[in-house]
Protein backbone atom coordinates (compact mmCIF):
# COMPACT_ATOMS: atom_id res chain seq x y z
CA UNK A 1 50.85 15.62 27.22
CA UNK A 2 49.49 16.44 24.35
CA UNK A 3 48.14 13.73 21.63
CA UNK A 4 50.06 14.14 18.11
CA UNK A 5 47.73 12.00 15.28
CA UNK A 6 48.10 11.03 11.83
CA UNK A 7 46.75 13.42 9.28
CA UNK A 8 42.85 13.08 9.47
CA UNK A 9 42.81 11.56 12.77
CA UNK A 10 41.79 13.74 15.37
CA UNK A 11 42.74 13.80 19.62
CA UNK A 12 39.92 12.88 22.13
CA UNK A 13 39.49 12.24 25.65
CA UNK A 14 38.55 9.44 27.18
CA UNK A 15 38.19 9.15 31.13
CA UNK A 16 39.71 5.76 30.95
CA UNK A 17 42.53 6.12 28.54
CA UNK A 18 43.10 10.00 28.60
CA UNK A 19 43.52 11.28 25.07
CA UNK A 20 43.41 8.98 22.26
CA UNK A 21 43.72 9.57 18.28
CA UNK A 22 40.73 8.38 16.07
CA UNK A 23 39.18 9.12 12.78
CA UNK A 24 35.90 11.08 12.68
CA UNK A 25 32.66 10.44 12.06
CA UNK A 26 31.87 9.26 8.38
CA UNK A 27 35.70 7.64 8.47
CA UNK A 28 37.10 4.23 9.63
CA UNK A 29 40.23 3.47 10.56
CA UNK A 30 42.02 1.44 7.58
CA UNK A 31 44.93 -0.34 9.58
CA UNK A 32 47.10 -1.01 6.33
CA UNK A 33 47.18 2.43 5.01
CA UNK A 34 47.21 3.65 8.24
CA UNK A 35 44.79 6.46 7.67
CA UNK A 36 40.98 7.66 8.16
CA UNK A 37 38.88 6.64 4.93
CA UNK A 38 35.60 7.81 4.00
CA UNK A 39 32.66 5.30 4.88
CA UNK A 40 30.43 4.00 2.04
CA UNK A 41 27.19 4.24 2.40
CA UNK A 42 26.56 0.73 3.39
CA UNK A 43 28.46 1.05 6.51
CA UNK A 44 27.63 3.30 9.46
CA UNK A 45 30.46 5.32 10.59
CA UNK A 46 28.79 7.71 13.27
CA UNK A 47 30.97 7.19 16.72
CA UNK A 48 29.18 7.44 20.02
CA UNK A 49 28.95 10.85 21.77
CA UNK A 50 31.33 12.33 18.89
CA UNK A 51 34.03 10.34 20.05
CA UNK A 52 36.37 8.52 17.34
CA UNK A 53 36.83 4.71 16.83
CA UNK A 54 39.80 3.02 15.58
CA UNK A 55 37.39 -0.24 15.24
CA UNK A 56 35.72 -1.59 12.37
CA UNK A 57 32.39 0.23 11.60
CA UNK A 58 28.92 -1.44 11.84
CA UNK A 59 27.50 -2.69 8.21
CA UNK A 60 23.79 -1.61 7.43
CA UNK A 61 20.86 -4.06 6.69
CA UNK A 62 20.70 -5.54 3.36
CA UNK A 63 24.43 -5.23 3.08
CA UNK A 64 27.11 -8.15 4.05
CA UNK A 65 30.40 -8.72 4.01
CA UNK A 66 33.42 -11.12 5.43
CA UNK A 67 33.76 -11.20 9.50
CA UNK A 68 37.18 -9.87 10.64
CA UNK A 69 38.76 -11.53 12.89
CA UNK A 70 42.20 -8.98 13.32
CA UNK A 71 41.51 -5.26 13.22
CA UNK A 72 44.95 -5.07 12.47
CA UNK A 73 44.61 -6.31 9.14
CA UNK A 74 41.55 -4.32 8.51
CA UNK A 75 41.76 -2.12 5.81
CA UNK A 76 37.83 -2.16 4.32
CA UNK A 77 35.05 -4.21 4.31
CA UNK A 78 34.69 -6.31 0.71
CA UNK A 79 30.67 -5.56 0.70
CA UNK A 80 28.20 -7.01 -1.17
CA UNK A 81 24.63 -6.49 -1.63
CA UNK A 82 21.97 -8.80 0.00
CA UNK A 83 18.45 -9.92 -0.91
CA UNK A 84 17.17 -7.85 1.36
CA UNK A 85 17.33 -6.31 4.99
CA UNK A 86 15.62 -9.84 5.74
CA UNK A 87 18.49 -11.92 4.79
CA UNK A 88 21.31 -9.97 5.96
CA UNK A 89 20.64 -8.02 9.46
CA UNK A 90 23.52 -5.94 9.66
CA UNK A 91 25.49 -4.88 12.83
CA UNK A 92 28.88 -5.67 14.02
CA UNK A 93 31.62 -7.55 11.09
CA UNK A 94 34.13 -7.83 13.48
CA UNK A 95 34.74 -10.51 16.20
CA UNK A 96 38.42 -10.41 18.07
CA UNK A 97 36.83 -13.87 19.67
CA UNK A 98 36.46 -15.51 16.25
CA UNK A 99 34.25 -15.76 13.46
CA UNK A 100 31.36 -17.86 12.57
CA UNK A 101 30.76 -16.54 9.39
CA UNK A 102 27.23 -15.98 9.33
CA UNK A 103 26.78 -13.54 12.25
CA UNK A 104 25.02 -10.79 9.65
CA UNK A 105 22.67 -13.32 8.45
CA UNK A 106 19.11 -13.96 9.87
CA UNK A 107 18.20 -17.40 11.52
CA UNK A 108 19.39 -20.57 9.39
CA UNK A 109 21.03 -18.19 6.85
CA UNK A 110 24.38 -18.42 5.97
CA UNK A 111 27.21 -18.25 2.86
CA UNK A 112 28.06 -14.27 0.85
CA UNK A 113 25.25 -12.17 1.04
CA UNK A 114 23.44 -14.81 3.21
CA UNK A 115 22.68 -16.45 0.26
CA UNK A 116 22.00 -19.66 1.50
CA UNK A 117 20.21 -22.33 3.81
CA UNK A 118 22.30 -24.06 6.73
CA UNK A 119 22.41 -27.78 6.08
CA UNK A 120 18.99 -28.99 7.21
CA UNK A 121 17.02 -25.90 6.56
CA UNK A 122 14.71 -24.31 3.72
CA UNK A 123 13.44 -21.16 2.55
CA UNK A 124 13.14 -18.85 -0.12
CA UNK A 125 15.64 -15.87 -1.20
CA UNK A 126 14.10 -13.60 1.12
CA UNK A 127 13.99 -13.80 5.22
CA UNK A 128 14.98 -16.84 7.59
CA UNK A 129 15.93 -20.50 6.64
CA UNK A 130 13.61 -22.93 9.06
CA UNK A 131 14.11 -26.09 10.10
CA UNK A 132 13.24 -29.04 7.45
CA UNK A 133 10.84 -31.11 9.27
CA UNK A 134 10.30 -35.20 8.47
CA UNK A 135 7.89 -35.97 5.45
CA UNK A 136 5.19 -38.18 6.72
CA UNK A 137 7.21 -41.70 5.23
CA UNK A 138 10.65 -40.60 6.49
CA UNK A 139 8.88 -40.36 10.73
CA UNK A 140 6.96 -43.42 9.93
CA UNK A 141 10.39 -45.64 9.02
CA UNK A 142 11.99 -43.45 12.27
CA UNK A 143 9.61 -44.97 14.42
CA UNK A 144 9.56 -48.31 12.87
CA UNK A 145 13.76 -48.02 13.10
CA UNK A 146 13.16 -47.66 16.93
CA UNK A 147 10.67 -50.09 17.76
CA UNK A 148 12.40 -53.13 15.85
């Protein structure tokens, strides 16, 4: 039978779910509204093999923006604008498995726009956050700690 979708959405087949309704590319799916809306340019909206998506879209480099956790509540992202594509990597906002709130940042990074340093790291605006490591005096009164 023949697929009937919501205006903008368009019919497609898929050899494991036979035809399905999606938006097209430069559109994402915004669950509340229930409609296709037009992709900003921070995100990518460009669905593999021409085929539609009714997930979230991937967020570029140098952009950021909250993790969802339900696509069913997903209406558009809230972006904001990173340091750099350094600090915030890009790629995949949502996680149906849960969130851990910095999986757009790079290494040690963490907070909106990757803004800041994990507890127990350093760095500058720009890049990863590295480990701190012990000041000369703070691994000399760890050793003495151990050996008294």
């Amino acid at each position: 039978s023949e697929c009937e979708c919501s205006d903008g959405m368009r019919p497609y087949s898929s050899a494991d779910m036979g035809t399905i309704c999606g938006c097209p590319d430069n559109t994402f799916f915004n669950h509340v509204a229930l409609q296709c809306t037009v992709c900003p340019p921070q995100l990518t909206c460009e669905w593999l093999h021409g085929q539609q998506s009714m997930q979230a879209p991937q967020i570029a480099p140098g952009s950021w923006t909250p993790c969802v956790s339900d696509i069913v509540g997903f209406s558009g992202p809230d972006l904001h604008t990173c340091y750099s594509t350094r600090t915030c990597l890009g790629g995949s906002f949502h996680s149906a498995s849960g969130c851990s709130g910095n999986m757009l940042c790079a290494a040690g990074r963490e907070g909106r726009a990757c803004g800041q340093c994990q507890p127990g790291r350093y760095g500058g605006p720009d890049d990863e956050c590295i480990e701190c490591q012990d000041t000369p005096g703070e691994a000399q009164k760890k050793a003495a700690i151990i050996f008294v």
